[in-house]
Protein backbone atom coordinates (compact mmCIF):
# COMPACT_ATOMS: atom_id res chain seq x y z
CA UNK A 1 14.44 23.17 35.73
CA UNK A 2 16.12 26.48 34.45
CA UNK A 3 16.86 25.54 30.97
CA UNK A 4 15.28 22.55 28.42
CA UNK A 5 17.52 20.01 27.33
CA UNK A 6 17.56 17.79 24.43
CA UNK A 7 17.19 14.11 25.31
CA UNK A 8 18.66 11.52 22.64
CA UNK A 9 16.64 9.36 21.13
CA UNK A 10 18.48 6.37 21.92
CA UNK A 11 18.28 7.53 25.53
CA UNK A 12 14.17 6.85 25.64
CA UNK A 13 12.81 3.51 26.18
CA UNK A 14 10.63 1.78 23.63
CA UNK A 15 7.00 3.35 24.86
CA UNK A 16 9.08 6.85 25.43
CA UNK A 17 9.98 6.12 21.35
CA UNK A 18 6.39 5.42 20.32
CA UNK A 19 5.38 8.67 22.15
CA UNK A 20 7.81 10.54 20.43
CA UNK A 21 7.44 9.55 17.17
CA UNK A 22 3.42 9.91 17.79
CA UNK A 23 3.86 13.56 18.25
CA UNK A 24 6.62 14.03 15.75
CA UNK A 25 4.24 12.33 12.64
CA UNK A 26 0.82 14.70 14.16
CA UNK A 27 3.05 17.46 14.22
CA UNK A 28 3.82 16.66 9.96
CA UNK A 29 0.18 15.83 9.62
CA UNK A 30 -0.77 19.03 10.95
CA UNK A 31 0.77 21.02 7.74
CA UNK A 32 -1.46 19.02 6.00
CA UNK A 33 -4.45 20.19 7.96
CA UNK A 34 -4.84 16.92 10.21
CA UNK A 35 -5.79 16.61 13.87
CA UNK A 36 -4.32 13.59 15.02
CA UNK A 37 -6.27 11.48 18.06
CA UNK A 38 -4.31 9.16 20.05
CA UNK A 39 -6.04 5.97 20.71
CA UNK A 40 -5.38 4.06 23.87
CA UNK A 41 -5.57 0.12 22.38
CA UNK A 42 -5.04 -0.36 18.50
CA UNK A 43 -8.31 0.33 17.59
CA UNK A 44 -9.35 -1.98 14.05
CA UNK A 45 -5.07 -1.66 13.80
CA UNK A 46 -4.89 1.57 14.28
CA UNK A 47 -2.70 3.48 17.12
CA UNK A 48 -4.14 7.00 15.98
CA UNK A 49 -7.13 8.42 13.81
CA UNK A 50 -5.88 11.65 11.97
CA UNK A 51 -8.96 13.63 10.80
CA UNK A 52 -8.88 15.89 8.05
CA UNK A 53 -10.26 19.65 8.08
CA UNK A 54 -12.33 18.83 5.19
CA UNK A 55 -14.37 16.69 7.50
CA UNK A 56 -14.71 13.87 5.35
CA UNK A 57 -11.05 12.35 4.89
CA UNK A 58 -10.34 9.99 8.26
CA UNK A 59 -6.89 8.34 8.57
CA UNK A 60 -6.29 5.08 10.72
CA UNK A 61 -2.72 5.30 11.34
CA UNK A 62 -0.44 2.41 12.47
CA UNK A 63 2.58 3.93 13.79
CA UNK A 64 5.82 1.75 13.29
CA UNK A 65 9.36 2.15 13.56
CA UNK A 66 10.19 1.35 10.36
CA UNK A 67 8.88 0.33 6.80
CA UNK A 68 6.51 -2.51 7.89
CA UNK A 69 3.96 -4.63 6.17
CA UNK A 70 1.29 -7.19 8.47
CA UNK A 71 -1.15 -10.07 7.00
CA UNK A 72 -3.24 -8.76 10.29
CA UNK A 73 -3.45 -4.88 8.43
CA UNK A 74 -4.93 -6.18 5.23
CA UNK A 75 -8.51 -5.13 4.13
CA UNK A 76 -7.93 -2.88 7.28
CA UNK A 77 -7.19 0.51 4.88
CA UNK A 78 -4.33 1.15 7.66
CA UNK A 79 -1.85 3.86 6.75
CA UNK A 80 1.65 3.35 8.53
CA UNK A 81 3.50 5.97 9.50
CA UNK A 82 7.54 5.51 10.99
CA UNK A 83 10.24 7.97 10.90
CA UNK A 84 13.73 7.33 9.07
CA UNK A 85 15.96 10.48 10.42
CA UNK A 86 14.38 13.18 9.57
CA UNK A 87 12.05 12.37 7.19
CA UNK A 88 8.61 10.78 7.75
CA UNK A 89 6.16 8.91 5.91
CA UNK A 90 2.86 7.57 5.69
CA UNK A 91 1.71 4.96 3.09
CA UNK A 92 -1.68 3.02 2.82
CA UNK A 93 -0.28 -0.38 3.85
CA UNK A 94 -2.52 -2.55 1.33
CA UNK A 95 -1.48 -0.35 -1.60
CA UNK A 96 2.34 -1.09 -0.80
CA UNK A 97 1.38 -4.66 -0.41
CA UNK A 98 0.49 -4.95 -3.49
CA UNK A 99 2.79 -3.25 -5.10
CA UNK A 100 5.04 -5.85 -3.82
CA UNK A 101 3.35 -8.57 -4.49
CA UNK A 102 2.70 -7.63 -8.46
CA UNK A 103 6.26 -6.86 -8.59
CA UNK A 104 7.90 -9.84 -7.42
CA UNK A 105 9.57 -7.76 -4.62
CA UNK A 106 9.38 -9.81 -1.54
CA UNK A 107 10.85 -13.62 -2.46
CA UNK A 108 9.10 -16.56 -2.10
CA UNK A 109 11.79 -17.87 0.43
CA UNK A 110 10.96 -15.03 2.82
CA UNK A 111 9.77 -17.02 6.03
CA UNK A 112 8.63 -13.93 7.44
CA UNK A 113 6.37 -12.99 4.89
CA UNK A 114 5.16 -16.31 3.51
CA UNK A 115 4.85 -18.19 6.77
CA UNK A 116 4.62 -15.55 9.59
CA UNK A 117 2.33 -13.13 7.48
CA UNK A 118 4.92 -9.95 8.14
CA UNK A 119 8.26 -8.19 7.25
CA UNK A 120 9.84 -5.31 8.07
CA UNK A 121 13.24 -3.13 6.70
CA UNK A 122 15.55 -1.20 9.28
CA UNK A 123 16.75 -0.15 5.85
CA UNK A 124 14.39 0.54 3.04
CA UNK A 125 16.06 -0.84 -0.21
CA UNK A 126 16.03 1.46 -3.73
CA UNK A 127 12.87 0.43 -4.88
CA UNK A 128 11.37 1.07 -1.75
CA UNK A 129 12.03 4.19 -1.45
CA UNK A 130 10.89 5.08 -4.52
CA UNK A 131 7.69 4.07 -3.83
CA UNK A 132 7.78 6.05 -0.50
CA UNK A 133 8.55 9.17 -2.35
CA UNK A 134 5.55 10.49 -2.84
CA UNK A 135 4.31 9.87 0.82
CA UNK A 136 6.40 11.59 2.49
CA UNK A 137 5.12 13.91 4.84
């Protein structure tokens, strides 16, 4: 191998995607002065602990490939972290949760949500994102 190529993203398979996106969000987290840890089974829902210089401040990260919310993450203090182009963010999933629910912002028709206990955007609508704002990273 002379010279590196760029491989497409739509060219990886879906574990070759998770591993990407892993190092792409602990390579954000690291301007913010985390080390991120990889765990090898979703450890209390978490697919990565990102630990904080400070040594106090401890992240469990969920990493997802897109805006997500889970029943099974509640009470959890999960953070979930997925990438949308370039950008990349990482919310505390109960705090969005609520947000929704106080709002009105999921409807009570949603099987998903109301049934299955999830739901998930490939596209993150308006309000969404303006909630995101701030957590981008």
């Amino acid at each position: 191998m002379n010279r590196l190529e760029i491989v497409p993203y739509a060219a990886l398979n879906s574990r070759q995607k998770e591993n990407y996106n892993y190092h792409k969000v602990a390579a954000r987290l690291a301007d913010y002065g985390f080390n991120c840890m990889r765990l090898t089974d979703d450890w209390q829902g978490a697919d990565f602990i990102a630990c904080h210089i400070d040594g106090e401040t401890f992240l469990k990260v969920q990493l997802k490939g897109r805006l997500t919310i889970d029943r099974k993450y509640r009470g959890k203090e999960i953070h979930i972290a997925f990438m949308m182009g370039d950008k990349s963010f990482l919310y505390p999933h109960d705090v969005f949760v609520d947000h929704i629910e106080a709002n009105g912002l999921i409807g009570d028709d949603s099987v998903s949500w109301r049934q299955k206990g999830w739901w998930s955007w490939p596209s993150p609508p308006a309000w969404a994102m303006r909630f995101l704002e701030p957590f981008a990273i």
